[in-house]
C-alpha atoms as a PDB file:
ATOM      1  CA  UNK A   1      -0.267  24.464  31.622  1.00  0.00           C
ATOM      2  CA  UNK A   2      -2.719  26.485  33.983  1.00  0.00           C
ATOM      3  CA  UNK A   3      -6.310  26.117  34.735  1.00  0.00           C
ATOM      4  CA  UNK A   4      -9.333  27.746  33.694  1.00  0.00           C
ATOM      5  CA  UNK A   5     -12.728  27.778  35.717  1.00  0.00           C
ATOM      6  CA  UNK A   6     -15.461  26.369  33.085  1.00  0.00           C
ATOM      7  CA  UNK A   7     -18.678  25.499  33.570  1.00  0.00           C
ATOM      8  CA  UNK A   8     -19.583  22.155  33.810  1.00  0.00           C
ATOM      9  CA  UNK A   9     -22.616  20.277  32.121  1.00  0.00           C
ATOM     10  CA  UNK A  10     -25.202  20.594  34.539  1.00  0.00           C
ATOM     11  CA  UNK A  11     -24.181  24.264  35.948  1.00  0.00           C
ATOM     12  CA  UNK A  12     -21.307  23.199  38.334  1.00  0.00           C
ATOM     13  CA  UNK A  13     -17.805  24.330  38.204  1.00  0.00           C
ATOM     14  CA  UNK A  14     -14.986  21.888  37.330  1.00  0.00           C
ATOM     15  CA  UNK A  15     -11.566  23.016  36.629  1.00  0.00           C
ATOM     16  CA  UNK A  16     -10.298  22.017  32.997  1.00  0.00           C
ATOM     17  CA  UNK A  17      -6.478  22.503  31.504  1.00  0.00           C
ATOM     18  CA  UNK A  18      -6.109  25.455  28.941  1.00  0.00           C
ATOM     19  CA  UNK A  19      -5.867  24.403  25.861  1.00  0.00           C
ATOM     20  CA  UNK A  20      -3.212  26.932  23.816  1.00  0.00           C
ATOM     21  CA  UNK A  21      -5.667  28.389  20.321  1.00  0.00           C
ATOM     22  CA  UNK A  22      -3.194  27.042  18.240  1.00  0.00           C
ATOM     23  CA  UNK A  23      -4.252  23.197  18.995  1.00  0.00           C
ATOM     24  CA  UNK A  24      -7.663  23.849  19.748  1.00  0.00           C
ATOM     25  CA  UNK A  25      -8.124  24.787  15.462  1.00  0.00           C
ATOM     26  CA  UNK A  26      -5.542  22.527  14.550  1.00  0.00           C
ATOM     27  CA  UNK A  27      -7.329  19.613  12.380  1.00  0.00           C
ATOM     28  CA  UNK A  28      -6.795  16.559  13.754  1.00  0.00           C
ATOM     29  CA  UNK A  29      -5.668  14.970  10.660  1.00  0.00           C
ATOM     30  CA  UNK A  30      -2.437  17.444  10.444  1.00  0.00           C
ATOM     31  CA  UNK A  31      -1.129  15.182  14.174  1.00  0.00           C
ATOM     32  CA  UNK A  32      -1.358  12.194  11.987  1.00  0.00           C
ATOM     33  CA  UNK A  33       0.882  13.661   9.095  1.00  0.00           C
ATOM     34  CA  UNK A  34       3.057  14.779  12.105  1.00  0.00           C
ATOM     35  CA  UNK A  35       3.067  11.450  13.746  1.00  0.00           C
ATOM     36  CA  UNK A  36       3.615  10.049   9.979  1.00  0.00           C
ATOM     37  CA  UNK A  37       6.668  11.759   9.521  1.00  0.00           C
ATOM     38  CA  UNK A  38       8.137  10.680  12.775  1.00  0.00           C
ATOM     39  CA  UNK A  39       7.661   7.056  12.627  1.00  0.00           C
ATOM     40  CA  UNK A  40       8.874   7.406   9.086  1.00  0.00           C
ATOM     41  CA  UNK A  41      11.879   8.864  10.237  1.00  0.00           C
ATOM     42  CA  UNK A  42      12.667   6.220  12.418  1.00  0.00           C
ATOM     43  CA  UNK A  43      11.680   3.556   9.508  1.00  0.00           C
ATOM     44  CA  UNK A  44      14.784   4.781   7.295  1.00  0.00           C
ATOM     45  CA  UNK A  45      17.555   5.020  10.458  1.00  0.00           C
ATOM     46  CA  UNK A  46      15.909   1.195  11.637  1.00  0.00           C
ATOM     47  CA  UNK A  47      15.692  -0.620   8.318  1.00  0.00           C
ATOM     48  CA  UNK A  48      19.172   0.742   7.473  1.00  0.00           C
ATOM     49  CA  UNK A  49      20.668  -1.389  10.968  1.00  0.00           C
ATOM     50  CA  UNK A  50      17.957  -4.331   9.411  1.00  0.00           C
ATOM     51  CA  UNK A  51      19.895  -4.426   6.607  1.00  0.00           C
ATOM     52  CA  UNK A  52      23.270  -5.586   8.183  1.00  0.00           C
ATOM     53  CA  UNK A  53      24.379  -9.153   6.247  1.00  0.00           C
ATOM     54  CA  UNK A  54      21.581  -8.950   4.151  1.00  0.00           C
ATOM     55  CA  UNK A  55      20.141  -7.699   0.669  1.00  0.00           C
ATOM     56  CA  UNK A  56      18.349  -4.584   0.178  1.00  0.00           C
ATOM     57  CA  UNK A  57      15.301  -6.986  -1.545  1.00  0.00           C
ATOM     58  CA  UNK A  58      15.503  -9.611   1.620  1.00  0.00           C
ATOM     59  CA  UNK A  59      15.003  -6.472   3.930  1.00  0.00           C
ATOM     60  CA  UNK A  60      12.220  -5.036   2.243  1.00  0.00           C
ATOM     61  CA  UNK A  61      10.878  -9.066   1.981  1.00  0.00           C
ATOM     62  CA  UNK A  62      10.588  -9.207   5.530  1.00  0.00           C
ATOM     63  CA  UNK A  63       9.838  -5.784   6.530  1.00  0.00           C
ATOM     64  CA  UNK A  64       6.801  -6.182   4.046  1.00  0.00           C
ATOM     65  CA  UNK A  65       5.764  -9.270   6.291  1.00  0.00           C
ATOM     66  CA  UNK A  66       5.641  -7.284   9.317  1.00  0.00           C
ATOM     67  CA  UNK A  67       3.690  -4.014   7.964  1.00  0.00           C
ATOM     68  CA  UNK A  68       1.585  -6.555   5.989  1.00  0.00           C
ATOM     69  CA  UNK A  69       0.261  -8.881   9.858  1.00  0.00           C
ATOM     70  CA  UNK A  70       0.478  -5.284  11.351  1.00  0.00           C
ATOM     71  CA  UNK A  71      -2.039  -3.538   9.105  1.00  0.00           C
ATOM     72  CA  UNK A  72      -4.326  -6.825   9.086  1.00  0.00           C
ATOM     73  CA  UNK A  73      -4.368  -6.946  12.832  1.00  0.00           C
ATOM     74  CA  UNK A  74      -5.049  -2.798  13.008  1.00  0.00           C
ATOM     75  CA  UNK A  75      -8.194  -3.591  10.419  1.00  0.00           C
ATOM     76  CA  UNK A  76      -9.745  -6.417  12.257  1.00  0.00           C
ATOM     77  CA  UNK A  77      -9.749  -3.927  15.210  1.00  0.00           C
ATOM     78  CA  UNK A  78     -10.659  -0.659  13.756  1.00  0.00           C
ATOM     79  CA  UNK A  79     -12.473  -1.217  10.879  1.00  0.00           C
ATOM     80  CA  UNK A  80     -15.888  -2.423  10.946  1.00  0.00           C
ATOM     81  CA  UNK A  81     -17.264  -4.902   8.818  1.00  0.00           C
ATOM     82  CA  UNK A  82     -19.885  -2.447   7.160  1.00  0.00           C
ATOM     83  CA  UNK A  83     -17.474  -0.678   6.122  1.00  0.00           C
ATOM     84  CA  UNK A  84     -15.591  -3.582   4.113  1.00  0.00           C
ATOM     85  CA  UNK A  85     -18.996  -4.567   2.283  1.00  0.00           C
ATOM     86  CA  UNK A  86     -19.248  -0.886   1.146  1.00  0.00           C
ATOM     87  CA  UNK A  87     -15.447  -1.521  -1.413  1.00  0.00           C
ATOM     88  CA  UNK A  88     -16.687  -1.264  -5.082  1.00  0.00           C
ATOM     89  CA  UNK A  89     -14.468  -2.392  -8.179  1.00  0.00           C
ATOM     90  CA  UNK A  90     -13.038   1.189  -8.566  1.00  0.00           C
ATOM     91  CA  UNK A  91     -12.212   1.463  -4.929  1.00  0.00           C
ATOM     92  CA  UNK A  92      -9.879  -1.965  -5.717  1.00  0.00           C
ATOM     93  CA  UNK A  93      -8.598  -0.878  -8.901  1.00  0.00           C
ATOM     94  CA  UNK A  94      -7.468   2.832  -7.165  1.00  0.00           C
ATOM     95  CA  UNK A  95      -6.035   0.931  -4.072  1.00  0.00           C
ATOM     96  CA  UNK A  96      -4.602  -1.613  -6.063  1.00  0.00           C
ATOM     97  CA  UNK A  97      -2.678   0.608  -8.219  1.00  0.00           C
ATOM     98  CA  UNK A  98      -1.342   2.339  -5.620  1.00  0.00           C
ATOM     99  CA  UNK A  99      -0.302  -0.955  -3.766  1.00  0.00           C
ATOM    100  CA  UNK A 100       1.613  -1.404  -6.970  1.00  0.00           C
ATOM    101  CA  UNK A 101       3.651   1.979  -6.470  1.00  0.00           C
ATOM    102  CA  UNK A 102       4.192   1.860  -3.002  1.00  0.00           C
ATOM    103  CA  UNK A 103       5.894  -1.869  -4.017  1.00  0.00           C
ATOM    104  CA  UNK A 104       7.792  -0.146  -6.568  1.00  0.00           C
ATOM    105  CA  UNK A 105       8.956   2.755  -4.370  1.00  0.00           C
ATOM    106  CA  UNK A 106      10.026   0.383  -1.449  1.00  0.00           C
ATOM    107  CA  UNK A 107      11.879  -1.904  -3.638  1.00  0.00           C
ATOM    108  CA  UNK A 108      14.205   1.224  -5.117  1.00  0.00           C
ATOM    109  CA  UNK A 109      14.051   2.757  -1.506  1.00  0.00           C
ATOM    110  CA  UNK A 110      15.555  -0.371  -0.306  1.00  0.00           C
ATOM    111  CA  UNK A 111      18.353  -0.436  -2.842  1.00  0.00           C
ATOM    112  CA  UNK A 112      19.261   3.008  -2.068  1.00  0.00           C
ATOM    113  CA  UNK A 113      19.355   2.447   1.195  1.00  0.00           C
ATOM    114  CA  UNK A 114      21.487  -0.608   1.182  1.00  0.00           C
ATOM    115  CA  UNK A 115      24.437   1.558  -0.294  1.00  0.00           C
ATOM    116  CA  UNK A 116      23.480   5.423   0.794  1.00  0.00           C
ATOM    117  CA  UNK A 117      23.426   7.408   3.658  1.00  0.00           C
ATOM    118  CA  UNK A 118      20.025   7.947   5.103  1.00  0.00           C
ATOM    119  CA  UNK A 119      19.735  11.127   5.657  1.00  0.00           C
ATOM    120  CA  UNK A 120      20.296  11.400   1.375  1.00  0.00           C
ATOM    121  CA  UNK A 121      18.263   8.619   0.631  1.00  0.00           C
ATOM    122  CA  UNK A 122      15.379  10.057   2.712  1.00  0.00           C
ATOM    123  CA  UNK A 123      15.602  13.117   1.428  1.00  0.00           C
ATOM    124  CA  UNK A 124      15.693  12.299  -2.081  1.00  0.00           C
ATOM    125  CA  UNK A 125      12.366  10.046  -1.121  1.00  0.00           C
ATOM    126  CA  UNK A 126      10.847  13.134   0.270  1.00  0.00           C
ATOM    127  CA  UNK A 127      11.243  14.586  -2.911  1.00  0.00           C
ATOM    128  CA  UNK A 128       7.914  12.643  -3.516  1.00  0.00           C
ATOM    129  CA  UNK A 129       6.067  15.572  -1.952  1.00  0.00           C
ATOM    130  CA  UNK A 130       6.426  17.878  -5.241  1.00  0.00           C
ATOM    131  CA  UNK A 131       5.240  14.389  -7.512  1.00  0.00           C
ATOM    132  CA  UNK A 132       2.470  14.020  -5.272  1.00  0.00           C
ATOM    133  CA  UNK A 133       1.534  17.503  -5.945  1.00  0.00           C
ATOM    134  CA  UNK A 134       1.759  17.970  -9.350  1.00  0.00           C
ATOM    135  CA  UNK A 135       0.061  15.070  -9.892  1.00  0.00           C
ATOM    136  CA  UNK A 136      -2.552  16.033  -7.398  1.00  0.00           C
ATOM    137  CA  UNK A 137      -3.054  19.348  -9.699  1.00  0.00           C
ATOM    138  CA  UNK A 138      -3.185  17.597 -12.789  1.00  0.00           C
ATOM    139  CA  UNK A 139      -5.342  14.537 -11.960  1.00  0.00           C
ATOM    140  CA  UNK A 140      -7.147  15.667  -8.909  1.00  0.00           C
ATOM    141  CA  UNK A 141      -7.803  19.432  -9.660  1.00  0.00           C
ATOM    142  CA  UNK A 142      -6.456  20.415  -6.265  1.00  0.00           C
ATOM    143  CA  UNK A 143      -5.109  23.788  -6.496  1.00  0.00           C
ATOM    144  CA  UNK A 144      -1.242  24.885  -6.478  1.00  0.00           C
ATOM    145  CA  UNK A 145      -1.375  27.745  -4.479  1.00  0.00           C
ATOM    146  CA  UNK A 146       2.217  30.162  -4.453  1.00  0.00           C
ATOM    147  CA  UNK A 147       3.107  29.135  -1.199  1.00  0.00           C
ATOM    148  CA  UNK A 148       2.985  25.244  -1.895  1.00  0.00           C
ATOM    149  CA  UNK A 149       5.281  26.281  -5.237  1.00  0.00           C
ATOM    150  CA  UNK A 150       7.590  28.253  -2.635  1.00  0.00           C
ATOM    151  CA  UNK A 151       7.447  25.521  -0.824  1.00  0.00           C
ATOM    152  CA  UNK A 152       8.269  22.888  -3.077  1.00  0.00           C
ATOM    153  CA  UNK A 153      11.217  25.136  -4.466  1.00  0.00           C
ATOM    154  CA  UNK A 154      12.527  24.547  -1.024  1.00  0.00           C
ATOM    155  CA  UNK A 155      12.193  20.976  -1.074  1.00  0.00           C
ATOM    156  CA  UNK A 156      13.902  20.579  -4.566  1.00  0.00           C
ATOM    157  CA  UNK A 157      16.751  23.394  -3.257  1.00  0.00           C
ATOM    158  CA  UNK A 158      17.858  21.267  -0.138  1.00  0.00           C
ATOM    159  CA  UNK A 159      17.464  18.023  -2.079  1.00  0.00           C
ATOM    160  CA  UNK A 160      19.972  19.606  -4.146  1.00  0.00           C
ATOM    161  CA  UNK A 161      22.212  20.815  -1.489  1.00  0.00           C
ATOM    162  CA  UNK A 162      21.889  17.824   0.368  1.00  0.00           C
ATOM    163  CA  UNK A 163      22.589  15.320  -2.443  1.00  0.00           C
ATOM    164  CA  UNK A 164      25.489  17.094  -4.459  1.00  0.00           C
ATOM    165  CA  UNK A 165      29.016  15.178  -3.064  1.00  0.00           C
END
């Protein structure tokens, strides 16, 4: 990547890398979904090798362990404690209800995976994308626009390819 002359606080000249337009608008929050789907790419192939000699529900037992110590130790380090004293009754009940699916997703995730082939078994999961947005349109309000319907045509098209024997 090249370097541009800029002007540096102060008037002075420094010499800073170009930054390509594309990242320099991109929201920051679209790198985690990107970084989401990686590491959950990697979850499926390494919980699969987890699951050698054991159950589907023993896997998921002790892989819940791990993200639970994980998650504790990332909120005692990033979250401060203002923020903690700020939860209200709905923000439990929301959060709470969603721990509940997530549990329920894992635990048929984990018996798919036991017996299935990744790559169909993720898949499948990803399905969850056209769920989460029809429910996002009913409950939320958030607007279907045609190129998420387009888009979730293509999901529901290669989950069909992909899972037809």
């Amino acid at each position: 990547m090249g370097m541009t002359q800029a002007t540096a606080p102060g008037g002075g000249h420094g010499c800073r890398p170009r930054v390509p337009a594309y990242t320099a608008r991109m929201p920051q929050w679209i790198g985690w979904a990107v970084l989401s789907m990686v590491f959950a790419g990697f979850t499926s192939v390494i919980a699969k090798q987890g699951l050698t000699g054991i159950s589907g529900e023993l896997g998921l037992t002790i892989r819940t362990v791990f993200v639970f110590v994980f998650v504790l130790l990332f909120a005692a380090m990033f979250v401060p404690w203002r923020d903690v004293a700020g939860v209200r009754a709905l923000n439990l009940w929301w959060l709470g209800a969603s721990g509940v699916t997530t549990a329920l997703s894992w635990i048929f995730y984990y018996k798919a995976l036991k017996v299935g082939d990744v790559a169909t078994v993720a898949l499948i999961d990803k399905g969850s994308v056209v769920v989460a947005m029809l429910l996002a349109w009913w409950l939320l309000r958030e607007q279907i626009t045609p190129r998420m319907l387009m888009g979730a045509a293509l999901i529901v098209s290669g989950l069909l390819v992909i899972a037809r024997r």
